[in-house]
Protein backbone atom coordinates (compact mmCIF):
# COMPACT_ATOMS: atom_id res chain seq x y z
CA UNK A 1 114.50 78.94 125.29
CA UNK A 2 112.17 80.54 127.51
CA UNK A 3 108.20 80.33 127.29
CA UNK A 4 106.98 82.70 129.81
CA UNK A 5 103.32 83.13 130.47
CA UNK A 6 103.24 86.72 128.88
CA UNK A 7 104.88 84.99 125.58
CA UNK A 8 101.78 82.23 125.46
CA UNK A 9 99.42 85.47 126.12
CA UNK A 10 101.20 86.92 122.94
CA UNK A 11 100.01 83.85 121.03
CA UNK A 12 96.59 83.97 122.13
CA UNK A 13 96.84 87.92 120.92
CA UNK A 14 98.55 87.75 118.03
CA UNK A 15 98.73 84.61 116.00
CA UNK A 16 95.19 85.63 114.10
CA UNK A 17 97.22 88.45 112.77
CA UNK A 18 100.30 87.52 112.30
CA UNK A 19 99.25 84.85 110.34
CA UNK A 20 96.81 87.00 108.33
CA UNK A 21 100.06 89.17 107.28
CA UNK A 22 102.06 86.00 106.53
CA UNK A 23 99.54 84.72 104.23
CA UNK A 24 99.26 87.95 102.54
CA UNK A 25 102.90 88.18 101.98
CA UNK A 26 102.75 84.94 100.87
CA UNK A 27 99.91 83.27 99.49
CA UNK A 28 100.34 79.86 101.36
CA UNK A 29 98.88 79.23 104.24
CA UNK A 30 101.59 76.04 105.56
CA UNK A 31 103.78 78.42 105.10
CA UNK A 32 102.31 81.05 106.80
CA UNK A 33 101.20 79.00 109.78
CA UNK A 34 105.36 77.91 109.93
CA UNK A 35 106.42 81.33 109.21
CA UNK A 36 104.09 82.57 112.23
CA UNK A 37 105.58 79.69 114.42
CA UNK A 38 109.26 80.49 113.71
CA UNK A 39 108.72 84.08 115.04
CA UNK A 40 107.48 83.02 118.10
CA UNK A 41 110.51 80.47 118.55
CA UNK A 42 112.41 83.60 117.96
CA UNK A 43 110.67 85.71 120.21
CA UNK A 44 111.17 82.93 123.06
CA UNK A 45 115.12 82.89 121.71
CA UNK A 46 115.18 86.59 122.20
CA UNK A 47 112.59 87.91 125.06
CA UNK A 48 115.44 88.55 127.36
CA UNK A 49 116.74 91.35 124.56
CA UNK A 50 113.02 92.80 123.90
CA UNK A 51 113.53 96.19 125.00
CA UNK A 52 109.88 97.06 125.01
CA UNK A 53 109.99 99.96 123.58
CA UNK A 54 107.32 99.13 121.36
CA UNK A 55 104.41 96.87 121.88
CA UNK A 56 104.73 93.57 121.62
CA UNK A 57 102.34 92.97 118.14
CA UNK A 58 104.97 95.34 117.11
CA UNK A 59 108.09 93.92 117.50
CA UNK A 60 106.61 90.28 116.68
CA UNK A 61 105.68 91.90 113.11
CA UNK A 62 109.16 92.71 112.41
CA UNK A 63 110.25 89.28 113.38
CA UNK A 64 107.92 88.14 110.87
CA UNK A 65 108.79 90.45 108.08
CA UNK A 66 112.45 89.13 108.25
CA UNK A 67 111.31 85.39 108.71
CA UNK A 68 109.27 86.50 105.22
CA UNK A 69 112.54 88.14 103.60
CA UNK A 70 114.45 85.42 104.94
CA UNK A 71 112.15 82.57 102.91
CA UNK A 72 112.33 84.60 100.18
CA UNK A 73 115.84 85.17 99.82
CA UNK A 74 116.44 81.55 100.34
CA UNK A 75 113.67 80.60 98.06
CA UNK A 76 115.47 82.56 95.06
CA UNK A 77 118.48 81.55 95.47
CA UNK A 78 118.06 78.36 95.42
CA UNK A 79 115.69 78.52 92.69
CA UNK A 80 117.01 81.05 90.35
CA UNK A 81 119.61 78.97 88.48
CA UNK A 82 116.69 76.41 87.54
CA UNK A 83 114.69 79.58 85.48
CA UNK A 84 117.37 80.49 83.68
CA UNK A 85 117.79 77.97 81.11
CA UNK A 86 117.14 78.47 77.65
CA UNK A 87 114.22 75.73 77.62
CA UNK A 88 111.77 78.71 79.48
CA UNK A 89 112.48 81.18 77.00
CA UNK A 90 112.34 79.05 74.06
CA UNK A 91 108.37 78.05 74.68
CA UNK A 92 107.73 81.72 74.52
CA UNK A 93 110.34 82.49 71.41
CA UNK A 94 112.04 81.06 68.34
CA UNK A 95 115.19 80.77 67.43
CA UNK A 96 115.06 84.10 65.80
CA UNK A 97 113.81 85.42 69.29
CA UNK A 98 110.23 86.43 68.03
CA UNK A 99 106.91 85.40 69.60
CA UNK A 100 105.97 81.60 68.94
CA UNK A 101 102.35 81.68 67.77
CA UNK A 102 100.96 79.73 70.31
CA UNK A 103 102.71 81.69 73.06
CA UNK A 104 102.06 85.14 72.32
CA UNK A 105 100.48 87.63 73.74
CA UNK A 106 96.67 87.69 72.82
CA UNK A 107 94.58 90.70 72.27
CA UNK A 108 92.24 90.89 75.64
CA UNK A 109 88.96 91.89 74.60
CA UNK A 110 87.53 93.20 77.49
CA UNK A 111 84.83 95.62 76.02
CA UNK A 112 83.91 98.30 78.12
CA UNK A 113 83.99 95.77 81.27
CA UNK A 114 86.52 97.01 84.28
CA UNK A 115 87.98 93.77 84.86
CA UNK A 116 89.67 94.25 88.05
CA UNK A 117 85.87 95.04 89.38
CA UNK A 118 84.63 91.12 88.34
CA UNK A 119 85.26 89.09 91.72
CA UNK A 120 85.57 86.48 89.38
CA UNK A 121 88.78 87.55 87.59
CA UNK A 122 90.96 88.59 90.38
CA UNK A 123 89.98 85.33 92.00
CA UNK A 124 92.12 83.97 89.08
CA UNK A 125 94.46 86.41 89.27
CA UNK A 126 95.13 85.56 92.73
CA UNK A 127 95.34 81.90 91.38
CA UNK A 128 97.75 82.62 88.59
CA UNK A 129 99.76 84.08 91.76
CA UNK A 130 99.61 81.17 93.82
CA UNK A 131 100.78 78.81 90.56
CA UNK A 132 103.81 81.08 89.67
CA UNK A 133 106.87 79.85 91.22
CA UNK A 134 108.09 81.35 94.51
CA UNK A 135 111.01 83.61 93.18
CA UNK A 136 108.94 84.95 90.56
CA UNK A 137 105.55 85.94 92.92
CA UNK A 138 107.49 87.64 95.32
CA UNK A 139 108.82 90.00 92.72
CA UNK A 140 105.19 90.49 90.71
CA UNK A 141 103.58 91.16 94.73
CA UNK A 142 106.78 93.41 95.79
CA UNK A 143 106.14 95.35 92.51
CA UNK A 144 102.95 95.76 91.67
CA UNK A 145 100.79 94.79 94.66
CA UNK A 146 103.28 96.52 97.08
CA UNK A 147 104.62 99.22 94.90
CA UNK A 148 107.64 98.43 96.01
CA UNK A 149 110.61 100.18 94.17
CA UNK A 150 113.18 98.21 92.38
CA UNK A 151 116.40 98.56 94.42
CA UNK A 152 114.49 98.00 97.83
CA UNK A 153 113.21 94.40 95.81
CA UNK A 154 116.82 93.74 95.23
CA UNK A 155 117.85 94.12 98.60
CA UNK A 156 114.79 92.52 100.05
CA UNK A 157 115.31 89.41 98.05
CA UNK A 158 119.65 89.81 98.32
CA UNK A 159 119.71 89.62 94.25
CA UNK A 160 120.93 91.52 91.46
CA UNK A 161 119.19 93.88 89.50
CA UNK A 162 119.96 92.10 86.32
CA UNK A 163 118.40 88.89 88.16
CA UNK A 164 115.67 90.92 89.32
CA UNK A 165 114.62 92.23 86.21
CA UNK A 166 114.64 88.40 84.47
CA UNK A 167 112.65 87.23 87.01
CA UNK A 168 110.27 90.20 86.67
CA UNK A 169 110.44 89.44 82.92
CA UNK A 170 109.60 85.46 83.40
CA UNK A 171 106.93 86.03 85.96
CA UNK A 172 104.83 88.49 83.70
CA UNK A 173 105.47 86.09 80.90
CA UNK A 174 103.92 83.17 83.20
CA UNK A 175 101.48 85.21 84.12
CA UNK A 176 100.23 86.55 81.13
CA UNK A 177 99.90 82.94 79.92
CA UNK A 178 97.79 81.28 82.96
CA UNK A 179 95.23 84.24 83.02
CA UNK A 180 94.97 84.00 78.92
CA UNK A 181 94.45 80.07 79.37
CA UNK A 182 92.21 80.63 82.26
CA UNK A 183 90.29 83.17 81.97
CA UNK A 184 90.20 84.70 78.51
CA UNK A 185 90.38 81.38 76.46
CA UNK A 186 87.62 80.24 78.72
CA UNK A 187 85.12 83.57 78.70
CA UNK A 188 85.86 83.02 74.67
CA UNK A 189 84.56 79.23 75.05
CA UNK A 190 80.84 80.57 76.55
């Protein structure tokens, strides 16, 4: 492995950013700050095959993004089998698959308020994010905060769409949950 001076210039450049776009993607900043460090032990690995023809913050980025697919697809796999026992679905259903009472889904009364304006409630969105399990965030961020289509999820994360879809399913379910517990139950309580 090579560290040339122009590769510890890159890391003076572009570590700020890098690392911004890491925690972005993923909402943790160890793993961002080890995400950002693997690309530029890959980018000493490789410098000998960098072409240059695009700019260096350019090519580190896409070192990144497949360091970030990467975790993720090794994050779900290893993970997946543990969501899909009956035990998750059963705190959300009964045996006749309809909504326990103490699990389902609550009418949000949200007046005339635009919620998504508060500060205060997509700071606990974001929370409710950062608490779901790894396999099941990526697929609410691909989704909905990158409007990401389906099949490009499934091949981003290597899974199934059957998989995909259940882990879709479980994350909104989790998420649903943390936001009524702690956010709605809570504005209730003042």
């Amino acid at each position: 492995m090579q560290w040339t001076d122009e590769l510890v210039e890159w890391i003076h450049l572009y570590t700020k950013d890098l690392y911004k776009w890491a925690l972005h993607k993923t909402s943790d900043k160890m793993l961002s700050e080890d995400l950002v460090q693997d690309t530029f032990l890959t980018a000493a690995e490789y410098l000998h095959k960098f072409e240059r023809k695009s700019q260096p913050k350019t090519w580190l980025m896409a070192i990144l993004k497949n360091k970030i697919a990467d975790y993720y697809k090794e994050t779900i796999h290893q993970r997946s089998q543990k969501y899909v026992s009956i035990d998750f679905l059963e705190s959300f259903f009964n045996e006749r698959a309809h909504w326990r009472k103490e699990s389902a889904p609550q009418n949000w009364d949200c007046e005339s308020e635009n919620l998504l304006d508060n500060p205060l409630f997509t700071q606990q969105i974001e929370v409710c994010l950062q608490k779901l399990p790894a396999q099941f965030g990526a697929c609410i961020r691909l989704k909905f905060l990158e409007e990401k289509k389906s099949k490009d999820i499934c091949q981003d994360l290597a899974i199934s769409a059957t998989n995909y879809w259940q882990l879709l399913h479980r994350a909104k379910l989790h998420l649903r949950s943390c936001i009524e517990n702690n956010w709605f139950k809570k504005q209730g309580a003042r």
